[in-house]
C-alpha atoms as a PDB file:
ATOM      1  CA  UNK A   1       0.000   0.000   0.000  1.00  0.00           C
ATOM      2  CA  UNK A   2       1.321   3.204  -1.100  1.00  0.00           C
ATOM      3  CA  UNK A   3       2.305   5.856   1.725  1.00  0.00           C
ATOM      4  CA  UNK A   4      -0.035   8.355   1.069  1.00  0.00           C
ATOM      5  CA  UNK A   5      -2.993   5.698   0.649  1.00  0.00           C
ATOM      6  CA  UNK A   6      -1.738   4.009   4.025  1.00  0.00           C
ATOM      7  CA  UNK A   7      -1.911   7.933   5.301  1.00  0.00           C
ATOM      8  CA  UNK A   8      -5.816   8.508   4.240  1.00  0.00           C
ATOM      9  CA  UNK A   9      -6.562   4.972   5.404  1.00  0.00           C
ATOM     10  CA  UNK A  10      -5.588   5.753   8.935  1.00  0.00           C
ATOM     11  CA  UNK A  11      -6.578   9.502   8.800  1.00  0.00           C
ATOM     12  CA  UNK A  12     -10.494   8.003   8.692  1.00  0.00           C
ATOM     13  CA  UNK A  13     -10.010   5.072  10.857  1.00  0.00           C
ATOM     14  CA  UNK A  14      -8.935   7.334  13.287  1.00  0.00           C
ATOM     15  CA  UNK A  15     -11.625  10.070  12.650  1.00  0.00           C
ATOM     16  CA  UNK A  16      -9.168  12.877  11.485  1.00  0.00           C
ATOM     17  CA  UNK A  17     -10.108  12.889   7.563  1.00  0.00           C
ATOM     18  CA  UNK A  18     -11.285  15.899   6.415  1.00  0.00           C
ATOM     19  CA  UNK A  19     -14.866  16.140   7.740  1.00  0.00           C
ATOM     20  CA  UNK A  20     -15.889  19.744   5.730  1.00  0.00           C
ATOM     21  CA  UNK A  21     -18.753  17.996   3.493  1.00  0.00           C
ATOM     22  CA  UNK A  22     -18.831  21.287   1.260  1.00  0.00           C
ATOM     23  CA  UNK A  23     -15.488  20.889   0.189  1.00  0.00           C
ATOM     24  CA  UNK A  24     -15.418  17.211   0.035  1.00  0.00           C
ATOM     25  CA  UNK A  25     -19.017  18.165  -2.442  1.00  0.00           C
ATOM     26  CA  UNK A  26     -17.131  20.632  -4.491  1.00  0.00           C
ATOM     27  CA  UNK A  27     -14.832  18.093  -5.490  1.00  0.00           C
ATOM     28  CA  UNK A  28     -17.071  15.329  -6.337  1.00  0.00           C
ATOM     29  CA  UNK A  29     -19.480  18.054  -8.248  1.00  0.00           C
ATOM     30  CA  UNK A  30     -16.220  18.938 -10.166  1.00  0.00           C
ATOM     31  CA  UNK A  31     -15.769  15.149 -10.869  1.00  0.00           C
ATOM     32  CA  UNK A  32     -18.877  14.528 -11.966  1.00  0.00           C
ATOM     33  CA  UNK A  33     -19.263  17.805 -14.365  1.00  0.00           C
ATOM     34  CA  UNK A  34     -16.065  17.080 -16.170  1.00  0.00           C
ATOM     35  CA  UNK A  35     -16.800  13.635 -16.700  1.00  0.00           C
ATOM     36  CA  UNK A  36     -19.913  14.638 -17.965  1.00  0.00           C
ATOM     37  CA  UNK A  37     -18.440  16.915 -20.295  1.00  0.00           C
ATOM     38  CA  UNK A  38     -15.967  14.913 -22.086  1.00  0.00           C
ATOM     39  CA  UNK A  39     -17.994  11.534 -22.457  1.00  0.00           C
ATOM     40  CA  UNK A  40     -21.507  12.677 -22.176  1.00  0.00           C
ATOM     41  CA  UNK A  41     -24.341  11.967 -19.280  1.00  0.00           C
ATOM     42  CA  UNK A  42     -24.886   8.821 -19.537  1.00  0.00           C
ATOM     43  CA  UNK A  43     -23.357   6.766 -17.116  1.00  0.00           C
ATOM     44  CA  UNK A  44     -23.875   3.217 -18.809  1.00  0.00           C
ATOM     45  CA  UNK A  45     -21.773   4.536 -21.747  1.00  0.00           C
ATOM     46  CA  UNK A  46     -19.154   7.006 -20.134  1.00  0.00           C
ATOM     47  CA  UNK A  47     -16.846   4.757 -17.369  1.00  0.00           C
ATOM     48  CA  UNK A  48     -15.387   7.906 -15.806  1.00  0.00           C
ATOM     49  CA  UNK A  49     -19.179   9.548 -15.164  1.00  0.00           C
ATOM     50  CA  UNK A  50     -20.322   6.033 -13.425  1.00  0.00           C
ATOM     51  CA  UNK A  51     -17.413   5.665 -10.920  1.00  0.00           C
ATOM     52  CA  UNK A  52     -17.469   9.329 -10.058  1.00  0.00           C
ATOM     53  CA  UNK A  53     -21.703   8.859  -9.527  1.00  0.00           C
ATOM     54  CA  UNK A  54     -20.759   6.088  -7.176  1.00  0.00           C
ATOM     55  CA  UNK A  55     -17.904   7.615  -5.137  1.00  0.00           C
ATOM     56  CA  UNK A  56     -20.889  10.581  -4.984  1.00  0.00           C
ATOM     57  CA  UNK A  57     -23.612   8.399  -3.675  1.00  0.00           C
ATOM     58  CA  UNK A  58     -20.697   7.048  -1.156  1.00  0.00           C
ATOM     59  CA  UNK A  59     -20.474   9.955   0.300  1.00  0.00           C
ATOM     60  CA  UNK A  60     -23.799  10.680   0.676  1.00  0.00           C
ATOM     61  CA  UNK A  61     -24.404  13.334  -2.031  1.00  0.00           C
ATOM     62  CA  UNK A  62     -27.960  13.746  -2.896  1.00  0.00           C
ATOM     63  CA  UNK A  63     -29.327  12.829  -5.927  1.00  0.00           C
ATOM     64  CA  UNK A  64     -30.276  15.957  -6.911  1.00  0.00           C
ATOM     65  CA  UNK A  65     -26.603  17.680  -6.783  1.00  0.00           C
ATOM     66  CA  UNK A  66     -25.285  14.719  -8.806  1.00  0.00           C
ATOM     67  CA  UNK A  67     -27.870  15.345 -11.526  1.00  0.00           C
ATOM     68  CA  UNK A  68     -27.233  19.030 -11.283  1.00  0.00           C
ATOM     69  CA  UNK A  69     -24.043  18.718 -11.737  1.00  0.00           C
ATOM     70  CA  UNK A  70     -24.161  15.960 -15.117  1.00  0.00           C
ATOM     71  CA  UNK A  71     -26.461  18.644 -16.640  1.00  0.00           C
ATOM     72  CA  UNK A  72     -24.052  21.392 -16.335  1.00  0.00           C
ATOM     73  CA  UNK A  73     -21.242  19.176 -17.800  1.00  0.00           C
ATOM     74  CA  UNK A  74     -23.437  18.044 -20.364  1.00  0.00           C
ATOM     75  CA  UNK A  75     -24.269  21.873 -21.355  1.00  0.00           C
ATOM     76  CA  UNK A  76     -28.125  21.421 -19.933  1.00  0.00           C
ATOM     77  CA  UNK A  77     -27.167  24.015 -17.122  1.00  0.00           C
ATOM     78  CA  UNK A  78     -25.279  27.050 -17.132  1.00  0.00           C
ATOM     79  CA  UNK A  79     -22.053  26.492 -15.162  1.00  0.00           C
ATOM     80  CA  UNK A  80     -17.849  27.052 -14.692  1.00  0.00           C
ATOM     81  CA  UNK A  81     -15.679  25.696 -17.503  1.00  0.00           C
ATOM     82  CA  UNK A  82     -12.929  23.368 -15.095  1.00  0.00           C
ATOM     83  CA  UNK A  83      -9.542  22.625 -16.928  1.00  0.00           C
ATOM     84  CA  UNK A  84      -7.662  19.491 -15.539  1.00  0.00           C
ATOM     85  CA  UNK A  85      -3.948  19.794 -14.813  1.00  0.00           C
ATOM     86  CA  UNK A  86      -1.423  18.039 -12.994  1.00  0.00           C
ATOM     87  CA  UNK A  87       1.059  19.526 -11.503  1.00  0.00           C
ATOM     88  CA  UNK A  88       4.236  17.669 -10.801  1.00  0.00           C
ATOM     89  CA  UNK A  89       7.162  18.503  -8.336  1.00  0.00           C
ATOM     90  CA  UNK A  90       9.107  17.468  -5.249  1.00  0.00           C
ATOM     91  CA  UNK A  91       8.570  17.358  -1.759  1.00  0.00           C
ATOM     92  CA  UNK A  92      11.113  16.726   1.230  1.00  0.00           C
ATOM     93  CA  UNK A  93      13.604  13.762   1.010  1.00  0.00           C
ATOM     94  CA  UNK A  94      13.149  14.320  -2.711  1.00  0.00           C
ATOM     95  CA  UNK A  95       9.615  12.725  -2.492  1.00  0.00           C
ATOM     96  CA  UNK A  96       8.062  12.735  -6.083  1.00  0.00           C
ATOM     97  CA  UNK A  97       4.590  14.202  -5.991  1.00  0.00           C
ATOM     98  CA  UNK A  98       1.570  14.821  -8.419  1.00  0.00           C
ATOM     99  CA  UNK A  99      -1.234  16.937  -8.011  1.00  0.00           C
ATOM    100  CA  UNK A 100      -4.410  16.156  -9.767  1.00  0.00           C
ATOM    101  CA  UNK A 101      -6.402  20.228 -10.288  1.00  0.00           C
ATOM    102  CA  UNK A 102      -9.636  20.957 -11.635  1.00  0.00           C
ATOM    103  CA  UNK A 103      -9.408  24.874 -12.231  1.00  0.00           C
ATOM    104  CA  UNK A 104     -11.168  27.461 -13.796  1.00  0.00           C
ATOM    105  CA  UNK A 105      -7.926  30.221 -13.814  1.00  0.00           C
ATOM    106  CA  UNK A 106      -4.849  28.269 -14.416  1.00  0.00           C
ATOM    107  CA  UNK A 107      -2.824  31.266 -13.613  1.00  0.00           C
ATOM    108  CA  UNK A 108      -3.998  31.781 -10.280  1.00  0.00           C
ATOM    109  CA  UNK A 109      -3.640  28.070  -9.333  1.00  0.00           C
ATOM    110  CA  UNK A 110      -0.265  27.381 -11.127  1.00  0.00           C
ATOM    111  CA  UNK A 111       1.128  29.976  -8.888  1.00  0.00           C
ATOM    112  CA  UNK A 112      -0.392  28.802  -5.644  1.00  0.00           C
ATOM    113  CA  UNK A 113       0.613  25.293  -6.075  1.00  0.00           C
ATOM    114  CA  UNK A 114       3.975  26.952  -6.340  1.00  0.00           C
ATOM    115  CA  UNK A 115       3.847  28.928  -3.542  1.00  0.00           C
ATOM    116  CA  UNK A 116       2.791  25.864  -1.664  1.00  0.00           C
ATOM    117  CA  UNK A 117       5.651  23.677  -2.361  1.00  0.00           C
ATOM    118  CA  UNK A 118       7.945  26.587  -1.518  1.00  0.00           C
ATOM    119  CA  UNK A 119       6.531  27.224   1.706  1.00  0.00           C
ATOM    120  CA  UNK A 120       6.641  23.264   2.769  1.00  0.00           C
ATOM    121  CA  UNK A 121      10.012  22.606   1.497  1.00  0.00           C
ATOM    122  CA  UNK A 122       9.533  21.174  -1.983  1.00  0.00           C
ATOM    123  CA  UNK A 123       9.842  22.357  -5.276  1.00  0.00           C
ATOM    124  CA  UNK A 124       7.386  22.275  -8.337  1.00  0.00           C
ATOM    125  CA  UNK A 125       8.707  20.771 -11.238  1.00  0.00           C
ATOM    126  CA  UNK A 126       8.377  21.146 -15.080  1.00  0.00           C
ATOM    127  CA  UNK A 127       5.774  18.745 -16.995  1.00  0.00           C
ATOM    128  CA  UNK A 128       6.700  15.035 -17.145  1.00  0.00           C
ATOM    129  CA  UNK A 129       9.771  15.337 -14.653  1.00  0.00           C
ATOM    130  CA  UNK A 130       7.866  12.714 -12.422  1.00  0.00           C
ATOM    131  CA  UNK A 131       4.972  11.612 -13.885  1.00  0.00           C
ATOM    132  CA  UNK A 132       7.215   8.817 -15.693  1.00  0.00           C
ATOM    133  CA  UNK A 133       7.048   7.421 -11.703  1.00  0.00           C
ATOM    134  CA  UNK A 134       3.468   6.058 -11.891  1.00  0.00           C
ATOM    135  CA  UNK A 135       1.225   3.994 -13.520  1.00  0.00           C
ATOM    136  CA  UNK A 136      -2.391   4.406 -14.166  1.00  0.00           C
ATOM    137  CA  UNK A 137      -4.463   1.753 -11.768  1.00  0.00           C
ATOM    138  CA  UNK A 138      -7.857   1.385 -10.545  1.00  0.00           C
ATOM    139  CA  UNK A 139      -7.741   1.473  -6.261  1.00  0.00           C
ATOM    140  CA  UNK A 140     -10.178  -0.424  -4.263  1.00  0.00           C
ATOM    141  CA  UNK A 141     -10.120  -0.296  -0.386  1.00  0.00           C
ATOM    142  CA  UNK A 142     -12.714  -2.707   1.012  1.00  0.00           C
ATOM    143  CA  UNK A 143     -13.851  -3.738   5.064  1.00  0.00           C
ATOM    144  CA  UNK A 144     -12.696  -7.087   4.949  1.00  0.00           C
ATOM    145  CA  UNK A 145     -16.053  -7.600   7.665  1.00  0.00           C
ATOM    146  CA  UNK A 146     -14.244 -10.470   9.838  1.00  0.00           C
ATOM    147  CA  UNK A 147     -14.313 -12.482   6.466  1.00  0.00           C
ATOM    148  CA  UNK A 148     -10.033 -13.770   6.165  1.00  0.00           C
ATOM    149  CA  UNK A 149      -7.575 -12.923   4.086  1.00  0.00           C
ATOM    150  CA  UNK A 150      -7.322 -16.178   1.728  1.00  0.00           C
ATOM    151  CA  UNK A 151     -11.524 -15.684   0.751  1.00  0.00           C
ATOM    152  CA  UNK A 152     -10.697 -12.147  -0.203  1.00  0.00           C
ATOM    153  CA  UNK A 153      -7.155 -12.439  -1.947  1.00  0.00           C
ATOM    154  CA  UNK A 154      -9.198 -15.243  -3.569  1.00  0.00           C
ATOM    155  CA  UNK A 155     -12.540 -13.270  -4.411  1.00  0.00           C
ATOM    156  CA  UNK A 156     -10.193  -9.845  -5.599  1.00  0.00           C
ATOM    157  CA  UNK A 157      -7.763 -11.933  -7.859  1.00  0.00           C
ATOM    158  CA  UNK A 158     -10.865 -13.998  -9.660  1.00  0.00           C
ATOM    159  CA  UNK A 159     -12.018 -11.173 -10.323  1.00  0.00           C
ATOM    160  CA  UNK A 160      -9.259  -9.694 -11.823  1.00  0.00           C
ATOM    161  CA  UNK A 161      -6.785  -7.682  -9.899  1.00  0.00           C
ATOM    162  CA  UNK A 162      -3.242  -7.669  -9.547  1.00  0.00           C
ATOM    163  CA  UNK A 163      -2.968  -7.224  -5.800  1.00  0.00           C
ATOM    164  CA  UNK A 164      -4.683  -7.277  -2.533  1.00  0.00           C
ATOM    165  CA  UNK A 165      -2.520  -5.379   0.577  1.00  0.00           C
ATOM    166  CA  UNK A 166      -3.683  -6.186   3.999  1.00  0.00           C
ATOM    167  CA  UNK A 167      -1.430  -4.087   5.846  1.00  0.00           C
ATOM    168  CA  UNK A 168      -3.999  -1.729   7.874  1.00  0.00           C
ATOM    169  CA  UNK A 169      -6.149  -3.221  10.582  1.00  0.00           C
ATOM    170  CA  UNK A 170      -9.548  -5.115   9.251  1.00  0.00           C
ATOM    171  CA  UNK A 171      -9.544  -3.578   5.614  1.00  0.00           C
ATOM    172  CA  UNK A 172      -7.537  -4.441   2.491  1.00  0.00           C
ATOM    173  CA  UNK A 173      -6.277  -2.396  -0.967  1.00  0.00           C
ATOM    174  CA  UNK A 174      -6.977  -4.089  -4.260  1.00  0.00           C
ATOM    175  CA  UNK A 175      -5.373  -2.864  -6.988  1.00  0.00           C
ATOM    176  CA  UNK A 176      -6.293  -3.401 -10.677  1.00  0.00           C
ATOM    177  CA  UNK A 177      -5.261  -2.220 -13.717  1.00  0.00           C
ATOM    178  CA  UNK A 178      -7.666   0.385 -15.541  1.00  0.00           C
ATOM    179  CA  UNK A 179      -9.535  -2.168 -17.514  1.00  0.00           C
ATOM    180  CA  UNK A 180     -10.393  -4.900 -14.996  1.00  0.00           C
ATOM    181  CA  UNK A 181     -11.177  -2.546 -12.169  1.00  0.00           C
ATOM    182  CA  UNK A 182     -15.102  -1.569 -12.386  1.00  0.00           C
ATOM    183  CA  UNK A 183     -15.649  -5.420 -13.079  1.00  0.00           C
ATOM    184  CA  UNK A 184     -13.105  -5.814  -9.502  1.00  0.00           C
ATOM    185  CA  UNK A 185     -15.559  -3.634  -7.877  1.00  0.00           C
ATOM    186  CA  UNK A 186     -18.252  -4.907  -8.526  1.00  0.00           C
ATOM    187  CA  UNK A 187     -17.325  -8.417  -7.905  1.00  0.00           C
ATOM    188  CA  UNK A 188     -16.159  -7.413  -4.412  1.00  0.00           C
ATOM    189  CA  UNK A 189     -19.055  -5.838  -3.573  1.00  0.00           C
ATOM    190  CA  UNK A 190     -21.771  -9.018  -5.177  1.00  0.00           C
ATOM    191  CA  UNK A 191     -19.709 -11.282  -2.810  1.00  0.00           C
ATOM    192  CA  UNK A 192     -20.625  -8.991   0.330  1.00  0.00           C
ATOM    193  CA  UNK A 193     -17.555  -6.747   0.989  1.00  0.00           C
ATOM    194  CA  UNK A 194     -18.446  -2.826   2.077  1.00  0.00           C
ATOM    195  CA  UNK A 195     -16.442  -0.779  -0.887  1.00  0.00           C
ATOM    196  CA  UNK A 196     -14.916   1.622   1.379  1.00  0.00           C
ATOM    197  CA  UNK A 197     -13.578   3.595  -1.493  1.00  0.00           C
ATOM    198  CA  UNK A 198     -13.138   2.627  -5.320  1.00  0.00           C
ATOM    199  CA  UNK A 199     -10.983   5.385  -7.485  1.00  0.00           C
ATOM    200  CA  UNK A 200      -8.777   5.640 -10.623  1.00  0.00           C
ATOM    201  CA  UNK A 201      -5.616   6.448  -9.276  1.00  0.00           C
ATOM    202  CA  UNK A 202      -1.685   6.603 -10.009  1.00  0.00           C
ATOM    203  CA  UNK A 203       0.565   4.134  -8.296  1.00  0.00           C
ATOM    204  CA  UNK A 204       4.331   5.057  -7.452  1.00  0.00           C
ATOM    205  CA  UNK A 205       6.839   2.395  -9.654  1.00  0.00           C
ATOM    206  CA  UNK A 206       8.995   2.668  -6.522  1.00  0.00           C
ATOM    207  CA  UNK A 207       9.023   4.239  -2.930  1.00  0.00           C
ATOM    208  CA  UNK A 208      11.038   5.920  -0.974  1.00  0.00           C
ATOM    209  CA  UNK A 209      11.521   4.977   2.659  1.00  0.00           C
ATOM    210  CA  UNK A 210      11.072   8.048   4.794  1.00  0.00           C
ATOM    211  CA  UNK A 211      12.254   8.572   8.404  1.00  0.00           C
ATOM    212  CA  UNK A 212      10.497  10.328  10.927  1.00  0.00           C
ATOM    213  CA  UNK A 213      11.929  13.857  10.214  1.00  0.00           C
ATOM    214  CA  UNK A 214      11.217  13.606   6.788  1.00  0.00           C
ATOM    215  CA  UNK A 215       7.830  12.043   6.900  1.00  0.00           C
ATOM    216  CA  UNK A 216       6.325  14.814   9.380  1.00  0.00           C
ATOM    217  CA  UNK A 217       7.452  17.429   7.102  1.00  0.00           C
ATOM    218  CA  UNK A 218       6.298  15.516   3.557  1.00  0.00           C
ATOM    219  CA  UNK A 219       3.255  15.006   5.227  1.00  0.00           C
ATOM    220  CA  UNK A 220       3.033  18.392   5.899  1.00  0.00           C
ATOM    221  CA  UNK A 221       3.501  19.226   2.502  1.00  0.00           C
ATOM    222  CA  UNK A 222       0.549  16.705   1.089  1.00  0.00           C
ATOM    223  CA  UNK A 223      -1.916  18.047   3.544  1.00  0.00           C
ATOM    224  CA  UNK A 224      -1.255  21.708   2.586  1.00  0.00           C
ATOM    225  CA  UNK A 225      -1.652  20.538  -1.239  1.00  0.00           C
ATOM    226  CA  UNK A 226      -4.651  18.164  -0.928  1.00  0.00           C
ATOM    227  CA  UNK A 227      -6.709  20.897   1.070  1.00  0.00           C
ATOM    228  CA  UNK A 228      -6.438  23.394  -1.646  1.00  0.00           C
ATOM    229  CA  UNK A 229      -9.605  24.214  -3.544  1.00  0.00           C
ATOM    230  CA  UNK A 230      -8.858  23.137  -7.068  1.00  0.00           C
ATOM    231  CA  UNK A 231      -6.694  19.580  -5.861  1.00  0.00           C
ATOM    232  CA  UNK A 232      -9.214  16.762  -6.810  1.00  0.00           C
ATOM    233  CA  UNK A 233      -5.994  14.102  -6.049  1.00  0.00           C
ATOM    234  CA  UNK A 234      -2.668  14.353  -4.818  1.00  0.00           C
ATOM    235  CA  UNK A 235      -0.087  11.127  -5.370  1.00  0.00           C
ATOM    236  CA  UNK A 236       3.004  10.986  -3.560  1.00  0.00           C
ATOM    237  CA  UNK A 237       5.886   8.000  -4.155  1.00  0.00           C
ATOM    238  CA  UNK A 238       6.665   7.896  -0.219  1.00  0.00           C
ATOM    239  CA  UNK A 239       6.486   4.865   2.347  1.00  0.00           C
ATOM    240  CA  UNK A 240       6.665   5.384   6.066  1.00  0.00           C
ATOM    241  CA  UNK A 241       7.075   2.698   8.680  1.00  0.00           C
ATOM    242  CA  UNK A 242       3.921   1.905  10.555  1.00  0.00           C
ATOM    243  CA  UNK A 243       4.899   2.994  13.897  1.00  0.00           C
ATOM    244  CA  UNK A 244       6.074   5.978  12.175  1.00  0.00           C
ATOM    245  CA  UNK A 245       2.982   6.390  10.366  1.00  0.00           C
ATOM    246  CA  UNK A 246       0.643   5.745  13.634  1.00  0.00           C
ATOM    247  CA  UNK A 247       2.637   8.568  15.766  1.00  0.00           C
ATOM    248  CA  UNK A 248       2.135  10.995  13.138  1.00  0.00           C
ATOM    249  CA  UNK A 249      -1.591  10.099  13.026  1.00  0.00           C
ATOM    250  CA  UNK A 250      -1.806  10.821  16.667  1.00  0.00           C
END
């Protein structure tokens, strides 16, 4: 399990996740607009618009917001034109870091990103400096529900994915590649496992081991990035112990 997946995992076991609904809304409206825009409003026929209408419902979005928000992608409504960017740069201990933004004034938010890896001790970087890092994968956390780890490393890989990672208390990471992973999903959840949370994401290649110096103040960095505004996602290529990881939490 990637650091900064291990880092959200534990974040909302322990209650500390961010718990503003409007902003954790305004991202999923974003979501669901832009997928709506680029392949249309019909979720059996656009991938991207049917995984972000289920991470909605997940977290409790009404109905009507969701619709709302396909009809101003789809040009129904009136609404703001959002341009996807990712930013790419460095963090502490030369941690590589990408920052998924839905914007509508690229100016404005190039330079804040900027200013925000400044001020936490990183640097942003140029286009494609470390992007090359990660791969494209679908992420599935599920609560394994008392069931063991054999009948889900069995029910995930059936189904199609490439991993399962058990390494936080009573819930596991599936990862799939892009293809197999709404079929993964689904699977999981027909044979009774709660989805926790199911997302296209970007997977580090390779990690690096941070110690306890380092981690508080990468940490501090990815916080400071993922609360901004326009970040939809933020991927990091860090790993941190998990005694490390659990004082931090604390």
């Amino acid at each position: 399990m990637s650091g900064h997946s291990k880092w959200a995992t534990i974040k909302r076991k322990k209650g500390k996740a961010d718990q503003e609904r409007g902003k954790i809304f305004s991202r999923l409206i974003k979501e669901v607009t832009i997928a709506a825009r680029q392949g249309g409003g019909n979720p059996d026929a656009n991938a991207r618009l049917r995984t972000a209408i289920d991470t909605a419902k997940a977290n409790n979005m009404p109905a009507a917001n969701i619709e709302r928000a396909i009809q101003r992608g789809t040009g129904d409504l009136e609404g703001v034109h959002y341009d996807e960017i990712t930013y790419e740069g460095y963090g502490p201990g030369g941690v590589a870091i990408l920052v998924d933004v839905a914007t509508d004034n690229r100016n404005r938010t190039a330079g804040e990103f900027r200013n925000l890896f400044t001020k936490f001790g990183g640097n942003m970087a140029e286009a494609g400096a470390v992007g090359w890092m990660f791969e494209p994968k679908g992420v599935i956390v599920v609560d394994r529900g008392g069931k063991s780890e054999d009948d889900l490393m069995e029910a995930a890989l059936d189904a199609g994915g490439e991993d399962v990672d058990f390494s936080i208390e009573d819930t596991a990471e599936i990862t799939t590649t892009v293809h197999a992973f709404e079929g993964v999903r689904k699977a999981l959840a027909a044979a009774g496992y709660t989805i926790v949370s199911a997302e296209l994401s970007k997977v580090p290649t390779n990690t690096i081991e941070l110690d306890e110096k380092t981690a508080a103040s990468v940490l501090r960095l990815y916080e400071a990035l993922e609360a901004h505004d326009d970040a939809q996602k933020v991927y990091a290529n860090f790993s941190i112990a998990d005694d490390v990881l659990s004082r931090l939490a604390q």
